[in-house]
N, C-alpha and C. Protein backbone atom coordinates (compact mmCIF):
# COMPACT_ATOMS: atom_id res chain seq x y z
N UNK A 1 0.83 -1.20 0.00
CA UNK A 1 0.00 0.00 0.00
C UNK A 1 0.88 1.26 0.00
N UNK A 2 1.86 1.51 0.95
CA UNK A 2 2.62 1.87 0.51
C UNK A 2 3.44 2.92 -0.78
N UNK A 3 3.80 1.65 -1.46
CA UNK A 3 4.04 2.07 -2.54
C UNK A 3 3.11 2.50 -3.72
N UNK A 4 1.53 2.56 -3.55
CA UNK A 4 0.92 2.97 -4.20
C UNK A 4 0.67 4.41 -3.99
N UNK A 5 0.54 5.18 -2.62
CA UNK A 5 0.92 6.34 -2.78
C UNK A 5 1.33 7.26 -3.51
N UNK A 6 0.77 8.12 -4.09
CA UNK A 6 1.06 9.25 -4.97
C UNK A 6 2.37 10.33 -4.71
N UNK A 7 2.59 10.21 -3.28
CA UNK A 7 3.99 10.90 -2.99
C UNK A 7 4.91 10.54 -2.74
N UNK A 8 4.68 8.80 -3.21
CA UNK A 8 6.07 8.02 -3.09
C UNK A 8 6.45 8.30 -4.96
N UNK A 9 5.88 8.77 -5.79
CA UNK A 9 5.97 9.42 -6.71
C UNK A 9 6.82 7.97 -7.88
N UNK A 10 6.22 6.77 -7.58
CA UNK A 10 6.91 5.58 -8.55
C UNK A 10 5.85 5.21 -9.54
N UNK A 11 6.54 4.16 -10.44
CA UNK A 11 5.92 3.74 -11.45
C UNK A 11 4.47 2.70 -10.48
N UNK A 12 3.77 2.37 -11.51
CA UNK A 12 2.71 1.66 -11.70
C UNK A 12 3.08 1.13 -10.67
N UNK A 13 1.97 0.33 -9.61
CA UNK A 13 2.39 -0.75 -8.84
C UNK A 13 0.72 -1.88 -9.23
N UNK A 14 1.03 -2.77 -9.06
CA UNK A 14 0.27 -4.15 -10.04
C UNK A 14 -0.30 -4.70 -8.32
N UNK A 15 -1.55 -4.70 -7.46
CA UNK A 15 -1.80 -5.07 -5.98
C UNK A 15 -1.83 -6.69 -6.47
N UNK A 16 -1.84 -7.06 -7.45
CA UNK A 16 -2.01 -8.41 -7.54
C UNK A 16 -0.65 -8.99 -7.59
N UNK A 17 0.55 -8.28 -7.19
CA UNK A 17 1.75 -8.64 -7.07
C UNK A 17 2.34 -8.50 -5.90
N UNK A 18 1.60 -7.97 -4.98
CA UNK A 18 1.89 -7.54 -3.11
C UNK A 18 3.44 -8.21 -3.08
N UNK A 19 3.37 -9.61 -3.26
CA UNK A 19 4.24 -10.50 -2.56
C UNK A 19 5.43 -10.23 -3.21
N UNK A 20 5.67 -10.51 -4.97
CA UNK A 20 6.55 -10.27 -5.28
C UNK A 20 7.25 -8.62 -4.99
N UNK A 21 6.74 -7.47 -5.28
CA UNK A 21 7.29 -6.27 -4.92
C UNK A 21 7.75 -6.63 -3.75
N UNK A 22 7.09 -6.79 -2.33
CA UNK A 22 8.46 -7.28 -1.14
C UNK A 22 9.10 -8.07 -0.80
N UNK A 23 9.04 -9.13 -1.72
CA UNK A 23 9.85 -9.70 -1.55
C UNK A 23 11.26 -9.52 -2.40
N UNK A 24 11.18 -8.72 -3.53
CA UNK A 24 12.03 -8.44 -4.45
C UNK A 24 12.73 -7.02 -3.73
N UNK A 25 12.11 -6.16 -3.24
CA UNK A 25 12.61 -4.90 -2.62
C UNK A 25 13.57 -5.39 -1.13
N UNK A 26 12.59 -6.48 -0.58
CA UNK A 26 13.35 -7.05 0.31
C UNK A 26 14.98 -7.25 0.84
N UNK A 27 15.05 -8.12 -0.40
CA UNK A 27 16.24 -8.93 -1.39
C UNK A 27 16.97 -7.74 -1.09
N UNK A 28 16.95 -6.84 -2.23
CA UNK A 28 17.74 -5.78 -2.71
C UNK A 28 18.21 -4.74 -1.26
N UNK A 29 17.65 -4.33 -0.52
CA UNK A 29 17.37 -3.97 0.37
C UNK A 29 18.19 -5.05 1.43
N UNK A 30 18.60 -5.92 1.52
CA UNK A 30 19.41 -6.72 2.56
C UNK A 30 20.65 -7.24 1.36
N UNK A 31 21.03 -6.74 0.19
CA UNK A 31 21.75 -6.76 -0.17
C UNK A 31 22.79 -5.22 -0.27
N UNK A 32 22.17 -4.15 0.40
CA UNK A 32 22.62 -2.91 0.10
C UNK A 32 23.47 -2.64 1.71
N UNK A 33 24.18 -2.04 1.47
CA UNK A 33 25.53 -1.55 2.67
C UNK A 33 24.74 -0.85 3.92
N UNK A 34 23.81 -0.30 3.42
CA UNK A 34 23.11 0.57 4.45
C UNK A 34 21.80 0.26 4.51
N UNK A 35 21.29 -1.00 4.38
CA UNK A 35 20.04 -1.00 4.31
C UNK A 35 18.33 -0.07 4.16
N UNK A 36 19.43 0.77 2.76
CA UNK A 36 18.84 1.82 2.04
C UNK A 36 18.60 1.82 0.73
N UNK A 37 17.29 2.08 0.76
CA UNK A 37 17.08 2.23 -0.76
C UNK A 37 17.04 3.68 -1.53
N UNK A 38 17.90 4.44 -2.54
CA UNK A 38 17.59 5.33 -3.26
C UNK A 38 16.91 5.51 -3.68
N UNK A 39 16.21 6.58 -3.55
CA UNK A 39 14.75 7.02 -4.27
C UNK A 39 14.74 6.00 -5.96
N UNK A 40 15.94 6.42 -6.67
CA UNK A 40 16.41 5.83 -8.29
C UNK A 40 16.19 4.39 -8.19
N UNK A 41 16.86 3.88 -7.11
CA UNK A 41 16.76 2.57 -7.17
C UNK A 41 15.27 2.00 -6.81
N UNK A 42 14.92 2.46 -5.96
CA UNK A 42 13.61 1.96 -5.80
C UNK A 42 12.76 1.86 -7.11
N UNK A 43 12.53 3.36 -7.76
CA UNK A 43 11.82 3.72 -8.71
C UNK A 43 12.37 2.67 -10.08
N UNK A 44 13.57 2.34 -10.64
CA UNK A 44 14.40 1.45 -11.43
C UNK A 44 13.69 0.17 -10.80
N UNK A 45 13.36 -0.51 -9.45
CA UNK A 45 13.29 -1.70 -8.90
C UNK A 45 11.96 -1.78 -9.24
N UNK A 46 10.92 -1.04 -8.72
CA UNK A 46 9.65 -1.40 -9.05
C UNK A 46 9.24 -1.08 -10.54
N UNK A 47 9.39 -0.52 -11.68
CA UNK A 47 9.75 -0.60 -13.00
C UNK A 47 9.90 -1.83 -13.56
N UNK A 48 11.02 -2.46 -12.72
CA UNK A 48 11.16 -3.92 -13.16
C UNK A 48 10.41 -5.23 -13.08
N UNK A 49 10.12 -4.83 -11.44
CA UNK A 49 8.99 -6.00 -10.86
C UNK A 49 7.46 -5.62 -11.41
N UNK A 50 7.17 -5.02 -11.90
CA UNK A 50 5.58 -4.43 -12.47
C UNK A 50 5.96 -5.36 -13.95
N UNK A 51 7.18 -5.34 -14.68
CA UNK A 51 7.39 -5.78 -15.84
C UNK A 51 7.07 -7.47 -15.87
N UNK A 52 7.88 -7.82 -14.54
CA UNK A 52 7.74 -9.21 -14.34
C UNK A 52 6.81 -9.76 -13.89
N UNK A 53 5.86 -8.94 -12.86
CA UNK A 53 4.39 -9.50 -12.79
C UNK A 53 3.37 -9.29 -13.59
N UNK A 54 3.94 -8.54 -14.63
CA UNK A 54 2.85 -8.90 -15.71
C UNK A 54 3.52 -9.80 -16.85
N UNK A 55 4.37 -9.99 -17.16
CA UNK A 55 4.94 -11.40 -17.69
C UNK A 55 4.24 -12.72 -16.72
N UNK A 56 4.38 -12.61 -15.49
CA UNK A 56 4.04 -14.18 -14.69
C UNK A 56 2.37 -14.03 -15.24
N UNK A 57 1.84 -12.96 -14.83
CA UNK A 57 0.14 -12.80 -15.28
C UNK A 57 0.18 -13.31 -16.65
N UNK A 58 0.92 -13.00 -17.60
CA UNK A 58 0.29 -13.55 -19.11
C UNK A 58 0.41 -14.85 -19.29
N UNK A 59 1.70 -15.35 -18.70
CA UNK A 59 1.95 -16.33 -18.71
C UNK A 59 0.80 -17.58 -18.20
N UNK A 60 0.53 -17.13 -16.81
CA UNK A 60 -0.50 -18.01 -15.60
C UNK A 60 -1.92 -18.07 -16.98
N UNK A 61 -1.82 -17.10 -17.56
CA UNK A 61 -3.45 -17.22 -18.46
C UNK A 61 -3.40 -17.58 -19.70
N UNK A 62 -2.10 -17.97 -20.18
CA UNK A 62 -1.26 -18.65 -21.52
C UNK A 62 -2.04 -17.99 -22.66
N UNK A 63 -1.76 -17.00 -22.78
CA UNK A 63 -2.18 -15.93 -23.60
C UNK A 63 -0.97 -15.55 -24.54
N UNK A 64 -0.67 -16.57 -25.26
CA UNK A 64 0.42 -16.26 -26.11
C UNK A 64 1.04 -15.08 -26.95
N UNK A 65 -0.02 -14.40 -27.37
CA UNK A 65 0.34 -12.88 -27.78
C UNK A 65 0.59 -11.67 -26.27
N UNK A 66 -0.19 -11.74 -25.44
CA UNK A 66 -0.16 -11.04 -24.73
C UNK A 66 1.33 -11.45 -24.10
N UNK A 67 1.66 -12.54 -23.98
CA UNK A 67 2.79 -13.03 -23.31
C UNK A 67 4.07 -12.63 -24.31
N UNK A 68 4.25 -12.58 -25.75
CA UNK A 68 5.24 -12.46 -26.37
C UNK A 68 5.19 -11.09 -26.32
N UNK A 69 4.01 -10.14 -26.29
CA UNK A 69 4.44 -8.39 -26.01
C UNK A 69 5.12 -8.54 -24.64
N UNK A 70 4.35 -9.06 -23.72
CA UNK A 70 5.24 -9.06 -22.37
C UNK A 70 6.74 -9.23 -22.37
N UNK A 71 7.15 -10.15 -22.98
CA UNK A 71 8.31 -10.82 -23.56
C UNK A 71 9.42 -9.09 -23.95
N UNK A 72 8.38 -8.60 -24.60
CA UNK A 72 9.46 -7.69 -25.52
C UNK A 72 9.89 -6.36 -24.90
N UNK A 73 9.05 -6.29 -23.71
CA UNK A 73 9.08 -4.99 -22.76
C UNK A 73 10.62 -5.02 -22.28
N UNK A 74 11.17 -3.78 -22.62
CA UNK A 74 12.66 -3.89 -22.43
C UNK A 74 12.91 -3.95 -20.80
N UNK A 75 11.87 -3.55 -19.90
CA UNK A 75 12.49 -3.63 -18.96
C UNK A 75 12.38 -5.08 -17.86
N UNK A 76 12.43 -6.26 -19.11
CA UNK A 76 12.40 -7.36 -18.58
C UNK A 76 13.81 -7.63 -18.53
N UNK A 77 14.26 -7.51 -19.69
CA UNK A 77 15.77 -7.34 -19.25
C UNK A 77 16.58 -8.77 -20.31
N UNK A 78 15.50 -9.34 -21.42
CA UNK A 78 15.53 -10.45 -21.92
C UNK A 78 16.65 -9.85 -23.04
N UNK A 79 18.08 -9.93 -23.07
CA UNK A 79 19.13 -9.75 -24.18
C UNK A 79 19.24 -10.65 -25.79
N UNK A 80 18.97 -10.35 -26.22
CA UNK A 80 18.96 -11.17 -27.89
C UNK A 80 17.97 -11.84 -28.03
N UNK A 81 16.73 -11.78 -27.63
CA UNK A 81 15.39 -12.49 -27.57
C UNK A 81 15.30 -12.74 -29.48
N UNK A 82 15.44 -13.82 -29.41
CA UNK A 82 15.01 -14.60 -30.67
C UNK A 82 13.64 -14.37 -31.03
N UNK A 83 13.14 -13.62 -32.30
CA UNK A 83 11.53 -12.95 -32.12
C UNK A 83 11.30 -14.72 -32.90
N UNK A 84 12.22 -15.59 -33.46
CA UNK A 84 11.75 -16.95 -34.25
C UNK A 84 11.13 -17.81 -33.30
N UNK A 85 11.58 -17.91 -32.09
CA UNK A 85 11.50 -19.01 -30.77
C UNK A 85 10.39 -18.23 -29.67
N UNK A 86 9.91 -16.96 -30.01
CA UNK A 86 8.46 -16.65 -28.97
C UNK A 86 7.36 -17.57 -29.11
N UNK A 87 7.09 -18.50 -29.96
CA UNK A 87 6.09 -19.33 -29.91
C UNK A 87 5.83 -20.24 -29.02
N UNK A 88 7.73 -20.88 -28.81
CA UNK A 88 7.78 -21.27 -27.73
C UNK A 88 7.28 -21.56 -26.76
């Protein structure tokens, strides 16, 4: 809830992903020196996890087009994605 706040001033947040956003901020967050998150990083972190819970969503409903746009959203982070093998 949180992070849906308008003056935490971040991207999209997906409530049907509760778990993954803390558990992924978590992570990052007990991987950092000061158990601090930068405004950047946060905003870069949840960017990413909104990308990936809607990849797991297309996926869970095997919605093959919806899943290969998911696929192509750069901030999944997928490097040389073969557009021959999305059928996959």
């Amino acid at each position: 809830m949180a992070l849906m706040k308008p003056e935490a001033q971040l991207p999209t947040i997906h409530p049907f992903a509760a778990v993954l956003y803390q558990d992924e901020l978590f992570n990052l967050q007990e991987q950092s020196s000061l158990y601090y998150l930068a405004p950047e990083e946060l905003s870069t972190t949840v960017e990413k996890v909104s990308a990936v819970a809607l990849l797991n969503q297309a996926l869970e409903t095997e919605d093959l087009e919806l899943t290969q746009d998911r696929l192509r959203n750069p901030l999944i982070d997928f490097k040389n994605l073969d557009e021959a093998h999305l059928e996959r």
